[in-house]
Protein backbone atom coordinates (compact mmCIF):
# COMPACT_ATOMS: atom_id res chain seq x y z
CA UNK A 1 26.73 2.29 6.28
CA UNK A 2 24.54 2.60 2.91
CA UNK A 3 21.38 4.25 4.02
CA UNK A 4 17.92 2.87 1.82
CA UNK A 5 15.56 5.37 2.38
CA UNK A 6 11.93 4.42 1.39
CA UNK A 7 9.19 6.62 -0.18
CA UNK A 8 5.63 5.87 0.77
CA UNK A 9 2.24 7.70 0.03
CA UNK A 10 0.86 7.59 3.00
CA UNK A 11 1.26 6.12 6.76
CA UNK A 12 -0.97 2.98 6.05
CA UNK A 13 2.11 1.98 3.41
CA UNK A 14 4.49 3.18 5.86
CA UNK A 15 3.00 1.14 8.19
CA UNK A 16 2.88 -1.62 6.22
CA UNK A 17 6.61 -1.31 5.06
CA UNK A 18 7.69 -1.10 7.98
CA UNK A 19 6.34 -4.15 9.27
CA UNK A 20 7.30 -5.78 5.69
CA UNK A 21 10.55 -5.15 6.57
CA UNK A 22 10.68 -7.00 10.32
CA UNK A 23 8.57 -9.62 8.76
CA UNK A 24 10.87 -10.42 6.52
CA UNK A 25 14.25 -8.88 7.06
CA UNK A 26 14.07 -8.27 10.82
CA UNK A 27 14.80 -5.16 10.19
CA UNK A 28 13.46 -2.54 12.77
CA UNK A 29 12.84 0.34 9.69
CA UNK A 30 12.47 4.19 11.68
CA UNK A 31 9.72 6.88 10.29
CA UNK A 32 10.42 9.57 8.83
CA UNK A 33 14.55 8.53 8.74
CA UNK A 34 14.18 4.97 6.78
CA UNK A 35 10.66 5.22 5.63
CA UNK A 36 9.10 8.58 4.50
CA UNK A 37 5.60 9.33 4.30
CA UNK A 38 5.15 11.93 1.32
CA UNK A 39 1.66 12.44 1.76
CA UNK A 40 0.82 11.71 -2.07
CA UNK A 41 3.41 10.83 -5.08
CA UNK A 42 2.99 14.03 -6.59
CA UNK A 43 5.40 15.49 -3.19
CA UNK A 44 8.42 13.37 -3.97
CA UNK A 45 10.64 16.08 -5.39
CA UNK A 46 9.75 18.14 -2.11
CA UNK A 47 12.54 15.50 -1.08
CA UNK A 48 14.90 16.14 -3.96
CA UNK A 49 18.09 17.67 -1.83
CA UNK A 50 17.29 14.43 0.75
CA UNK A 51 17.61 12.25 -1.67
CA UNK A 52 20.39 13.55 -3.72
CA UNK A 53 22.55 13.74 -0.70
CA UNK A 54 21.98 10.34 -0.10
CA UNK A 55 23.07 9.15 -3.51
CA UNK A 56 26.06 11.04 -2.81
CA UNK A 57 26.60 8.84 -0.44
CA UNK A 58 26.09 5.78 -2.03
CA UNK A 59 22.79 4.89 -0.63
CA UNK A 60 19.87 3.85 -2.26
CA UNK A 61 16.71 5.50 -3.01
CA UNK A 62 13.53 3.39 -2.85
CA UNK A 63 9.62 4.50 -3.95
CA UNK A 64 6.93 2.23 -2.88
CA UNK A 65 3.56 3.95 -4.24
CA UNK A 66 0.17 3.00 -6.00
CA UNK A 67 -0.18 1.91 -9.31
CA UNK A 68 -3.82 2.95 -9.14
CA UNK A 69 -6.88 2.85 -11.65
CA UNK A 70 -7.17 4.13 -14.96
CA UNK A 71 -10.37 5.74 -15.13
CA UNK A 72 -10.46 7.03 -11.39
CA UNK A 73 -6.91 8.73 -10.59
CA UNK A 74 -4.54 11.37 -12.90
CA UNK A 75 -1.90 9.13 -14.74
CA UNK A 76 -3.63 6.32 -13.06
CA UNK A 77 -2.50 2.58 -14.25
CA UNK A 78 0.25 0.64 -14.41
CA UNK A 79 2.13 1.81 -17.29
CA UNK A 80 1.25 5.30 -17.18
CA UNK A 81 2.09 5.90 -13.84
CA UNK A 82 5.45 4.42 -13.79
CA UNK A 83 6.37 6.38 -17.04
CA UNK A 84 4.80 9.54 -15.23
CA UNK A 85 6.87 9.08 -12.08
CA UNK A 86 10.33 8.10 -14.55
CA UNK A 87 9.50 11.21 -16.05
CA UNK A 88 9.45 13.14 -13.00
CA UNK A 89 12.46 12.21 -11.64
CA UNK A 90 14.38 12.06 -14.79
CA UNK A 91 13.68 16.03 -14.79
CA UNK A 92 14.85 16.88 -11.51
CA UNK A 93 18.11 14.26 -11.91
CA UNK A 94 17.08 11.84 -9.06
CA UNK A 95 17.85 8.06 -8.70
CA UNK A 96 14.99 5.93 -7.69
CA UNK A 97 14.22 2.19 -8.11
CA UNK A 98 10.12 2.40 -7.99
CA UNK A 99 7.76 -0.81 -7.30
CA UNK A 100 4.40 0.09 -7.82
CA UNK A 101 1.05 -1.76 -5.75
CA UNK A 102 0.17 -4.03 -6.12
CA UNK A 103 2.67 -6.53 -7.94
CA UNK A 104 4.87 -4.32 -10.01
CA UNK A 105 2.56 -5.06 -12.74
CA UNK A 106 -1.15 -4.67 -12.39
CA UNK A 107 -3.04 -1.63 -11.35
CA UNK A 108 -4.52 -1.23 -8.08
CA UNK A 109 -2.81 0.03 -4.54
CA UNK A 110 -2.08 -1.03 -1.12
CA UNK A 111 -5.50 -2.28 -0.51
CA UNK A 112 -5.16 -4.70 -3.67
CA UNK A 113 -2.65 -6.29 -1.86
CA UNK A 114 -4.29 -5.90 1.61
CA UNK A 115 -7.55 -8.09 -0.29
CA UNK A 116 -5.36 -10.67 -1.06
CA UNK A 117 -3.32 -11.69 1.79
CA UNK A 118 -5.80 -11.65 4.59
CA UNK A 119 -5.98 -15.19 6.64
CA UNK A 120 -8.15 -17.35 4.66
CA UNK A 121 -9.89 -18.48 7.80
CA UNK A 122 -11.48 -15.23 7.58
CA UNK A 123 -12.62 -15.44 4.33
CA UNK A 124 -16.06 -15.63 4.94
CA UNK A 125 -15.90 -11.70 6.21
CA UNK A 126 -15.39 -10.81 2.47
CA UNK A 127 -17.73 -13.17 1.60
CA UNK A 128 -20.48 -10.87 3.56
CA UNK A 129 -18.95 -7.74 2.53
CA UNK A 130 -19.19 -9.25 -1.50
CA UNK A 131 -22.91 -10.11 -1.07
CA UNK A 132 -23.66 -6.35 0.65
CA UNK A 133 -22.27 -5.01 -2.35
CA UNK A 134 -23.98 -7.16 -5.11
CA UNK A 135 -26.93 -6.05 -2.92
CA UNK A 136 -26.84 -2.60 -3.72
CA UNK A 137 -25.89 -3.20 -6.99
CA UNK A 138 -29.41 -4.67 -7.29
CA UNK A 139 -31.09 -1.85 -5.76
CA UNK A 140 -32.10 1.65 -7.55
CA UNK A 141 -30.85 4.90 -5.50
CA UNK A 142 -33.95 7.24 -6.01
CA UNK A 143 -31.18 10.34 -5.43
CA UNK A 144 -29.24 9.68 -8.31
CA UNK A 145 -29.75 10.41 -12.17
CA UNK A 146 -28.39 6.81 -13.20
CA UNK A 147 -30.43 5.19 -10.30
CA UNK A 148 -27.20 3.40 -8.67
CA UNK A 149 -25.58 3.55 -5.27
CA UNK A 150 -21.71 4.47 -5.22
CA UNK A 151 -20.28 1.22 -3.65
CA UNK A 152 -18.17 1.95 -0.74
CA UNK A 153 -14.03 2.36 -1.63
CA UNK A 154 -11.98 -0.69 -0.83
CA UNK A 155 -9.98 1.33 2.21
CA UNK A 156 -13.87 1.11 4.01
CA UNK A 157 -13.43 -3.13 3.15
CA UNK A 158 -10.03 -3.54 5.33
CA UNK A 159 -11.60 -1.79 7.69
CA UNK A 160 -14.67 -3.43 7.85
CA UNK A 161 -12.65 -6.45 7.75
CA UNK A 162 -10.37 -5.59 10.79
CA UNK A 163 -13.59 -4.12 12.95
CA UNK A 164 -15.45 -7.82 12.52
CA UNK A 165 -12.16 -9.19 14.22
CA UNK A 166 -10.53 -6.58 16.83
CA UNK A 167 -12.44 -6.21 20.07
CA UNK A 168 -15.16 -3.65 20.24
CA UNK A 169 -13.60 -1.39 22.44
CA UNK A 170 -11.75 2.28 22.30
CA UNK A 171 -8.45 0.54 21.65
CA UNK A 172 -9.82 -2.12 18.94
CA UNK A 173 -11.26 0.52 17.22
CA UNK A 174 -7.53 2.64 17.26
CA UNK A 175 -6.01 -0.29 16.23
CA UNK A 176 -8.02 -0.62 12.66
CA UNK A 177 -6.72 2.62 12.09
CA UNK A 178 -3.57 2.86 9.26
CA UNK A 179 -1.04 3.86 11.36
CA UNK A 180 -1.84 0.95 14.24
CA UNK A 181 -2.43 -1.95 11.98
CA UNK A 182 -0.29 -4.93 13.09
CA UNK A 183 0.25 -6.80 9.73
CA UNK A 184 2.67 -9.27 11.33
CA UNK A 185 -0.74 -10.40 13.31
CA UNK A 186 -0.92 -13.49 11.73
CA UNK A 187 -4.58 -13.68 13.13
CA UNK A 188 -4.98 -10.90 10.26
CA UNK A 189 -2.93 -11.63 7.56
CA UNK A 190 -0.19 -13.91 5.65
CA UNK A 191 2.68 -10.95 5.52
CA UNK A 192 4.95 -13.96 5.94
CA UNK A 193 3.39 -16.36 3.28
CA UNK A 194 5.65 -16.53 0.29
CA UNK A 195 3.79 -18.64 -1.67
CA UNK A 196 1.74 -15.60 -2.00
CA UNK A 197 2.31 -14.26 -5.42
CA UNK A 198 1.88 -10.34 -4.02
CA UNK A 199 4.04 -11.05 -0.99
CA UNK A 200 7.02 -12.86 -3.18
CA UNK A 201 6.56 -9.87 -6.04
CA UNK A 202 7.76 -7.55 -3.14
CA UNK A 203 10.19 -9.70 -1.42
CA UNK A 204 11.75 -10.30 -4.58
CA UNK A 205 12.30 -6.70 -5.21
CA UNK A 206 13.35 -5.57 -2.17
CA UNK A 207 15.81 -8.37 -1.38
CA UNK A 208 17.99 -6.54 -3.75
CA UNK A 209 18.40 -3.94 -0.70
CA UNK A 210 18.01 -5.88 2.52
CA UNK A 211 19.47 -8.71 1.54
């Protein structure tokens, strides 16, 4: 059988591919065999004989990674980072088919998506979180030469959002962790939801594999 293999930046995507996959495939993806964390993009060709071999064999390799910001990450955007990661693996003569957080088109990263597919019963959690940051945006940090407080990064807002609605206990508190998330937990979020345009963008692109 054709093997996909997927490559991931981190084991929050992992996670979340993996359950991407049951969700919609019901497809029980394994770590580190069907899914593999790279620990950052810039580690991909430490898989180059992995991957060739598997082209050999006429299976399919898959990278799932971050489109990321402009102005905050090297080769950070849309465009530049796909043509940075082309380039890369042009170079060292490996096939992949890349989709890049969060829609294959924008810039951002998993927690774009993450933002944007959360129950809307729960809305009023970001709704809080929005008017704590406007709130320091208001404010004037006396330790800092331009006066303004560094607003906290969007991975602190998913978890802020999953502590306000797992129990406060040792094991709600592992389970807002990366690695533990349940995003089939339709409590949590809309993995399922179609109609949502980040959902279908990935669904539509990975249909061409599991389908």
């Amino acid at each position: 059988m054709k093997q996909n293999i997927i490559l991931v930046e981190g084991k929050g995507d992992q996670k979340f591919i993996v359950d991407f996959l049951a969700e919609h495939y019901g497809f029980e993806a394994k770590k580190k065999e069907d899914i593999i964390d790279l620990v950052g993009k810039d580690k991909l060709v430490n898989f180059k004989t992995r991957l060739l071999e598997n082209t050999d064999k006429g299976g399919n390799n898959i990278a799932i990674l971050d489109a990321d910001l402009p102005d905050k990450h090297d080769y950070g955007g849309f465009e530049v980072r796909l043509k940075y990661l082309e380039n890369l693996v042009k170079k060292n003569d490996i096939e992949i088919d890349f989709f890049l957080f969060p829609n294959h088109e924008d810039d951002g990263d998993l927690e774009t998506i993450l933002e944007n597919i959360i129950n809307p019963l729960n809305k009023e959690i970001f709704e809080c979180w929005n008017e704590y940051e406007n709130c320091l945006n208001g404010k004037e940090n006396p330790h800092s030469v331009d006066k303004s407080f560094n607003l906290p990064a969007k991975k602190s807002k998913i978890y802020s959002y999953l502590e306000c609605l797992l129990p406060d206990t040792a094991a709600g508190k592992e389970l807002v962790k990366d690695p533990k998330r349940d995003y089939t937990n339709r409590e949590h979020w809309e993995l399922h939801n179609l109609d949502n345009e980040y959902i279908k963008r990935l669904k539509t692109f990975l249909d061409k594999y599991y389908l």
